[in-house]
N, C-alpha and C. Protein backbone atom coordinates (compact mmCIF):
# COMPACT_ATOMS: atom_id res chain seq x y z
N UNK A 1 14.00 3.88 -7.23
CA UNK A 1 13.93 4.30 -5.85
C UNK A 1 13.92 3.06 -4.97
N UNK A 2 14.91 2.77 -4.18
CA UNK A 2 14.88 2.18 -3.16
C UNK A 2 14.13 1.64 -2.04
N UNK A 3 13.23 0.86 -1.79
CA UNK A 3 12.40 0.57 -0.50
C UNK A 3 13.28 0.57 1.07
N UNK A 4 12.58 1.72 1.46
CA UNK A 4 13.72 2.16 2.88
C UNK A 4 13.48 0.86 3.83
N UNK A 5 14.14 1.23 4.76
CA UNK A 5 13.91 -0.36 5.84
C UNK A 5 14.21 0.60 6.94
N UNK A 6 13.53 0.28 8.17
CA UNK A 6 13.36 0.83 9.54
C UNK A 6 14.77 1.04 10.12
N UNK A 7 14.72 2.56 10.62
CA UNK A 7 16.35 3.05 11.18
C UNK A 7 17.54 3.25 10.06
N UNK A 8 16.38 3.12 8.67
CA UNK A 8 17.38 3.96 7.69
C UNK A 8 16.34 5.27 6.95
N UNK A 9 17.43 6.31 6.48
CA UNK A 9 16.37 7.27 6.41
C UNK A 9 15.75 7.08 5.05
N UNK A 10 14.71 7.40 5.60
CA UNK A 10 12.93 7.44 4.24
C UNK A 10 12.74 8.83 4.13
N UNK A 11 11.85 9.07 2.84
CA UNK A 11 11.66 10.06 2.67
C UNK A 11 10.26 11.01 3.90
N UNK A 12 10.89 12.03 4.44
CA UNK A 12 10.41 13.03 5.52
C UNK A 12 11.04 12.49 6.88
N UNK A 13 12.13 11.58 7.20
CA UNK A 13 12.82 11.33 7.97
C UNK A 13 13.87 10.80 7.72
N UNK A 14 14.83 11.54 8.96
CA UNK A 14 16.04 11.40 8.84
C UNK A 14 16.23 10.19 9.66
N UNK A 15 15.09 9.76 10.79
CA UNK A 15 15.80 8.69 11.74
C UNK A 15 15.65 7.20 10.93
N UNK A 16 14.57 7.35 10.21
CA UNK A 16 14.15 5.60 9.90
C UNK A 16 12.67 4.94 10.66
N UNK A 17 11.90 5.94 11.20
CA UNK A 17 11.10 5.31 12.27
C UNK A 17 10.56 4.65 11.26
N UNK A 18 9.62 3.43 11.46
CA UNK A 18 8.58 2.40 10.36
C UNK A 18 7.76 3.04 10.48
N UNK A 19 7.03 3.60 11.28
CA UNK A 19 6.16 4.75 10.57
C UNK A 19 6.25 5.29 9.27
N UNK A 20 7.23 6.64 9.59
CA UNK A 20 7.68 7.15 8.39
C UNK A 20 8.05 6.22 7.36
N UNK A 21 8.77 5.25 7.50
CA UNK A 21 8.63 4.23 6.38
C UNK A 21 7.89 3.27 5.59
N UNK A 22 6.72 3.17 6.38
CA UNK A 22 5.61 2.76 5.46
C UNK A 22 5.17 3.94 5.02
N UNK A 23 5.06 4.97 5.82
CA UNK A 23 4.39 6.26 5.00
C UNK A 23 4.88 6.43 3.32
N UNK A 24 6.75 6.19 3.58
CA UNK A 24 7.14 6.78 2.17
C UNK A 24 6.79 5.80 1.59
N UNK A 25 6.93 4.24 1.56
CA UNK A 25 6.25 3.02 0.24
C UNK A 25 4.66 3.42 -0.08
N UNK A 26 3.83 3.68 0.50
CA UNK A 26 2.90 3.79 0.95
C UNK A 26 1.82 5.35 -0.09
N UNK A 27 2.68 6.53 0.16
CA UNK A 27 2.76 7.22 -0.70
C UNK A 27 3.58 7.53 -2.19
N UNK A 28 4.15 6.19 -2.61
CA UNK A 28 4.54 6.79 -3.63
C UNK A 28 3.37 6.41 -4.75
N UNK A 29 3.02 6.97 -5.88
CA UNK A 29 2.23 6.75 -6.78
C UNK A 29 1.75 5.30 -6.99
N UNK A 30 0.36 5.07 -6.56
CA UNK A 30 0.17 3.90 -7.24
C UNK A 30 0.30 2.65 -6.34
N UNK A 31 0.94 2.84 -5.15
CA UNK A 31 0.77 2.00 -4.03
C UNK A 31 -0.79 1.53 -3.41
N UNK A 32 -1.27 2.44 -2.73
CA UNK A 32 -2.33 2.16 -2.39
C UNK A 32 -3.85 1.45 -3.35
N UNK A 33 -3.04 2.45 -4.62
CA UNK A 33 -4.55 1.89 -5.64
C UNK A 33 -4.39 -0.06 -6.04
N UNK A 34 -2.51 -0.35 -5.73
CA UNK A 34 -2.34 -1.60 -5.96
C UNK A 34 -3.33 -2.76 -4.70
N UNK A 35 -2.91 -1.54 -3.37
CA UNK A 35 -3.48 -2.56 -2.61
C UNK A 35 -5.37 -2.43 -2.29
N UNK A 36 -5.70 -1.46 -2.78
CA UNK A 36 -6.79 -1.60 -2.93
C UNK A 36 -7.39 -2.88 -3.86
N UNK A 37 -6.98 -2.38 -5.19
CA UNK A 37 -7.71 -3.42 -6.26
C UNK A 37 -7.46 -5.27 -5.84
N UNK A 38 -5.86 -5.38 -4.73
CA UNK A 38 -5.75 -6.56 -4.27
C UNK A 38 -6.69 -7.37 -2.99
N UNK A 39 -7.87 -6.12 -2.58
CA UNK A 39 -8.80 -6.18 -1.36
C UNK A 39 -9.36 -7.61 -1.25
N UNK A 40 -10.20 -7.81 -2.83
CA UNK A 40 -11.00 -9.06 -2.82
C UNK A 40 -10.31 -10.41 -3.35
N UNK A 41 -8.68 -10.33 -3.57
CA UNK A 41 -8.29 -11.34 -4.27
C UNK A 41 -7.41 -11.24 -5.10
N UNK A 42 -6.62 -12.87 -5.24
CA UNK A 42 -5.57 -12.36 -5.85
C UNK A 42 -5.92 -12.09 -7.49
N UNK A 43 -4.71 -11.30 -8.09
CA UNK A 43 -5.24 -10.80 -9.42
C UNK A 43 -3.67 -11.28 -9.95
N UNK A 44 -4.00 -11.31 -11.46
CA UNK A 44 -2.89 -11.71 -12.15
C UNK A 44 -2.23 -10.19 -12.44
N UNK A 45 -0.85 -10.65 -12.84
CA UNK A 45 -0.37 -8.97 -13.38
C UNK A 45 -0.86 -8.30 -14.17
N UNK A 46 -1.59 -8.69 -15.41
CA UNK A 46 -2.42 -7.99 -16.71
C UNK A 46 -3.18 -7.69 -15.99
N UNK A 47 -4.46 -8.56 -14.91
CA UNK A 47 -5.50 -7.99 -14.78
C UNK A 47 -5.34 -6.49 -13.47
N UNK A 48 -4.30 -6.95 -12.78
CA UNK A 48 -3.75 -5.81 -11.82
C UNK A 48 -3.61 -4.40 -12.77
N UNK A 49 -2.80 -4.84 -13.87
CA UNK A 49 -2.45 -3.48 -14.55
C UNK A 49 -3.65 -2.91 -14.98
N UNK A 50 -5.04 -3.56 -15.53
CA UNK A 50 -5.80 -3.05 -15.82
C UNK A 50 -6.94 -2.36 -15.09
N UNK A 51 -6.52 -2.34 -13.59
CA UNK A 51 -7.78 -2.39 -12.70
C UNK A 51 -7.24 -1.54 -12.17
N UNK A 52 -5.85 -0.98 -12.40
CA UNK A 52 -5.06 -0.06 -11.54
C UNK A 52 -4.88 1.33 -13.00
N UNK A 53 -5.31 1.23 -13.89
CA UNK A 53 -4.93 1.52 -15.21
C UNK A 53 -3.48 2.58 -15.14
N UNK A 54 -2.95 1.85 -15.12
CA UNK A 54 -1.19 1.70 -14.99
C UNK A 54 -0.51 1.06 -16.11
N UNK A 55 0.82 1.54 -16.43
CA UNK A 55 1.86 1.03 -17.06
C UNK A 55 2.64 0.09 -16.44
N UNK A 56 3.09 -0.85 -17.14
CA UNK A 56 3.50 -2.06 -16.88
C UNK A 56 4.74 -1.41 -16.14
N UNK A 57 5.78 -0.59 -16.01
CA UNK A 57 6.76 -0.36 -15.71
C UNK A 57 6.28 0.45 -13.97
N UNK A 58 5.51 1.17 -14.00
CA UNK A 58 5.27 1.89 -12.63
C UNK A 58 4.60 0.33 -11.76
N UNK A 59 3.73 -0.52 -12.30
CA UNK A 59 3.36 -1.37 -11.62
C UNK A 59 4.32 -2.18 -11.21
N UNK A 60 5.11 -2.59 -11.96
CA UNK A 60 6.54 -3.54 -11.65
C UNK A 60 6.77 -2.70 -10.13
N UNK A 61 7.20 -1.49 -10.67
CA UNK A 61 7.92 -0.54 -9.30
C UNK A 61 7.14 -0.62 -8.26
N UNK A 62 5.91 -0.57 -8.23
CA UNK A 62 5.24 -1.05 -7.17
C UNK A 62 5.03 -2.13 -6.30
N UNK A 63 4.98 -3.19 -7.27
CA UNK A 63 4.96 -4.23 -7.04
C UNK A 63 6.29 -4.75 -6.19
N UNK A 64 6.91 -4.30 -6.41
CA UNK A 64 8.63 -4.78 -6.11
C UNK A 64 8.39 -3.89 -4.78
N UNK A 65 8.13 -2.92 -4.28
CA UNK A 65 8.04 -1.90 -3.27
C UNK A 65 7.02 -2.53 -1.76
N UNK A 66 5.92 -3.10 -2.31
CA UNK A 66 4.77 -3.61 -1.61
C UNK A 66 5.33 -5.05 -1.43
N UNK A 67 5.81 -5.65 -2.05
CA UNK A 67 6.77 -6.95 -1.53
C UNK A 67 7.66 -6.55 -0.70
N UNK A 68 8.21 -6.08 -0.99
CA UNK A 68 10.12 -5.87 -0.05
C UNK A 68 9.29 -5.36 1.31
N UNK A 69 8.05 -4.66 1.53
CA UNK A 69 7.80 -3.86 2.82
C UNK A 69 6.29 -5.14 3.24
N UNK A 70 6.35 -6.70 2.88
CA UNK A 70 5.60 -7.63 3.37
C UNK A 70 4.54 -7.79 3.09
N UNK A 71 3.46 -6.64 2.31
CA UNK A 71 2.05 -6.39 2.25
C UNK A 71 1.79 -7.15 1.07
N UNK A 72 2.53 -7.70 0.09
CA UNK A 72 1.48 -8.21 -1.63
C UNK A 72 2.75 -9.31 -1.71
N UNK A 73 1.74 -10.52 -2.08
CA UNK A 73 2.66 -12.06 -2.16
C UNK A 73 2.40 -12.28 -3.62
N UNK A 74 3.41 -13.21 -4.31
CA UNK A 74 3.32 -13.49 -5.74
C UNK A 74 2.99 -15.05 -5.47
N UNK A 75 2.10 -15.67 -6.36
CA UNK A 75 1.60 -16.82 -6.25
C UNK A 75 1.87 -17.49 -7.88
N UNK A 76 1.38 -18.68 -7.87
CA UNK A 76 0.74 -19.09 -9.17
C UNK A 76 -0.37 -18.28 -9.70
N UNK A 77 -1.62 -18.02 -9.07
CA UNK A 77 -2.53 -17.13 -9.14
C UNK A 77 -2.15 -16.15 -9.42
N UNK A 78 -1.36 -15.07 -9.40
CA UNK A 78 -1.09 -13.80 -9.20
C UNK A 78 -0.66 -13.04 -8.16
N UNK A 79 -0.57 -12.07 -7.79
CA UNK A 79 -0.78 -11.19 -6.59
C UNK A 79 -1.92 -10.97 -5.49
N UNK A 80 -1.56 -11.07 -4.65
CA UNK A 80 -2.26 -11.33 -3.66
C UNK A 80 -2.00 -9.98 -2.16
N UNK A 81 -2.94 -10.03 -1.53
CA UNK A 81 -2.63 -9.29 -0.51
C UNK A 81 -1.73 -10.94 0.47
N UNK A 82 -0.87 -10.14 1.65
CA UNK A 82 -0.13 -11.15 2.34
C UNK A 82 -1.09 -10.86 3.77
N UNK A 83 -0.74 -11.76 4.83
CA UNK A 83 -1.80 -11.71 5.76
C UNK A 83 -1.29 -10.28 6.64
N UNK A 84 0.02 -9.72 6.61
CA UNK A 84 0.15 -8.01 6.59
C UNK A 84 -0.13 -7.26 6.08
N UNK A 85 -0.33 -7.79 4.56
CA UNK A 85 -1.14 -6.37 3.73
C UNK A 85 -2.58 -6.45 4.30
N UNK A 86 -3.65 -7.64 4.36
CA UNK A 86 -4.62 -7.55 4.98
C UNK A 86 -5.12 -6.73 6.37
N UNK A 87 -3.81 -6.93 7.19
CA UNK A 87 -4.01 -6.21 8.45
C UNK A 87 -3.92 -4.73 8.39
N UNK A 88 -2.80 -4.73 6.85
CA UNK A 88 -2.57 -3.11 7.01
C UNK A 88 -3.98 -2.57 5.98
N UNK A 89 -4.72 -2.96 5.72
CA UNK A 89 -6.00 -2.46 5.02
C UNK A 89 -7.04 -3.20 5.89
N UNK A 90 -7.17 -3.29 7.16
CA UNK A 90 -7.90 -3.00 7.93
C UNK A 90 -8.10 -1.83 8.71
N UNK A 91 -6.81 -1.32 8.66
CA UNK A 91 -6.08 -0.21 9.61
C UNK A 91 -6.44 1.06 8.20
N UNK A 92 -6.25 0.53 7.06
CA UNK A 92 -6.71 1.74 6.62
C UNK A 92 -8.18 2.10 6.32
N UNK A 93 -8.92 1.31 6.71
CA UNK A 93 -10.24 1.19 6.51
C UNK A 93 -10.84 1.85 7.71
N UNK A 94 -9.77 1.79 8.63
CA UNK A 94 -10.02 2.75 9.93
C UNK A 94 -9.69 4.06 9.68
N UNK A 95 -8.93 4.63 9.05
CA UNK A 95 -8.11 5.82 8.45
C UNK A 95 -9.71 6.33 7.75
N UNK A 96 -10.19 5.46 6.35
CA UNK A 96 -10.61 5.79 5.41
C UNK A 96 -12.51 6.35 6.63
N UNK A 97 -12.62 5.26 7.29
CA UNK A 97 -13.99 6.10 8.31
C UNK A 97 -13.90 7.28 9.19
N UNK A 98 -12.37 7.60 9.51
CA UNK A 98 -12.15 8.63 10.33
C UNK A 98 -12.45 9.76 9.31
N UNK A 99 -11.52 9.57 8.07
CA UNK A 99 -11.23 10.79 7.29
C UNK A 99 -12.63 10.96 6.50
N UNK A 100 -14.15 10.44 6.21
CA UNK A 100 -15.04 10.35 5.99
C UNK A 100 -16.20 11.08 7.20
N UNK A 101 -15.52 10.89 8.37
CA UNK A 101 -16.49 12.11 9.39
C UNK A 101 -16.09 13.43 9.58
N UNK A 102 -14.60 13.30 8.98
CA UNK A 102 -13.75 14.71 9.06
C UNK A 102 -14.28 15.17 7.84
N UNK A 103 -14.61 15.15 7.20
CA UNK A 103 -14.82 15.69 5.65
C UNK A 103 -15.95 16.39 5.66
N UNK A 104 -16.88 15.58 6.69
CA UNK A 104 -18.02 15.97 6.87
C UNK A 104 -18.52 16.87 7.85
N UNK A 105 -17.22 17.14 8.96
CA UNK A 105 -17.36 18.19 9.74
C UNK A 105 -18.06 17.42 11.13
N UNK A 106 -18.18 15.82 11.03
CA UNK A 106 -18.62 15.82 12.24
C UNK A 106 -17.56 15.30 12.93
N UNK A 107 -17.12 15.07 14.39
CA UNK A 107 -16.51 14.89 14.86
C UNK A 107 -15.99 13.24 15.36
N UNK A 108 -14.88 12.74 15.24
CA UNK A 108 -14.55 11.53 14.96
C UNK A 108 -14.95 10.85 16.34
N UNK A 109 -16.00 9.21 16.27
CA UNK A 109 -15.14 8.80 17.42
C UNK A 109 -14.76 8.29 18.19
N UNK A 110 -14.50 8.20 19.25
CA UNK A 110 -13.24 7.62 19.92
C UNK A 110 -13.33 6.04 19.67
């Protein structure tokens, strides 16, 4: 599967907005748990695969997906969040407190 690029169509849009296009990298399997486990640091590929408990082949796909869309850098070290993946897991850390008062029925806020 292809990593869409803005003003071409992604999956749940036909226009291309980057919205919708981080949405589709974003939701495919195994994305987010990559950039989670990359929160505190970079990790090598074995230890990524093991912290993500993933197959070497879906992680590749990921990996290749979360690069092409700017968020995870390859180093000597390993994988790393990039200073966009950082920003974009700040933003979801905003997501993750909203959807934590919604769950709970109290009201989000502003």
């Amino acid at each position: 599967m292809n990593v869409p690029k803005p003003g071409r169509p992604a999956r749940g849009s036909s226009t291309g907005r980057p919205i919708m296009v981080v949405l589709d990298v974003l939701g495919r399997r195994g994305a987010l748990r990559v950039l989670w486990e990359l929160r505190d640091g970079p990790l090598t590929f074995r230890a990524l695969q093991e912290a993500c408990e993933t197959n070497p082949g879906s992680l590749n796909a990921r990996l290749k997906d979360l690069r092409e869309l700017g968020t995870v850098a390859h180093e000597d070290g390993g994988y790393r969040l990039s200073d966009s993946g950082r920003s974009l897991m700040k933003t979801l850390n905003s997501l993750q407190t909203w959807s934590e008062h919604w769950a709970s029925g109290a009201t989000p806020k502003s």
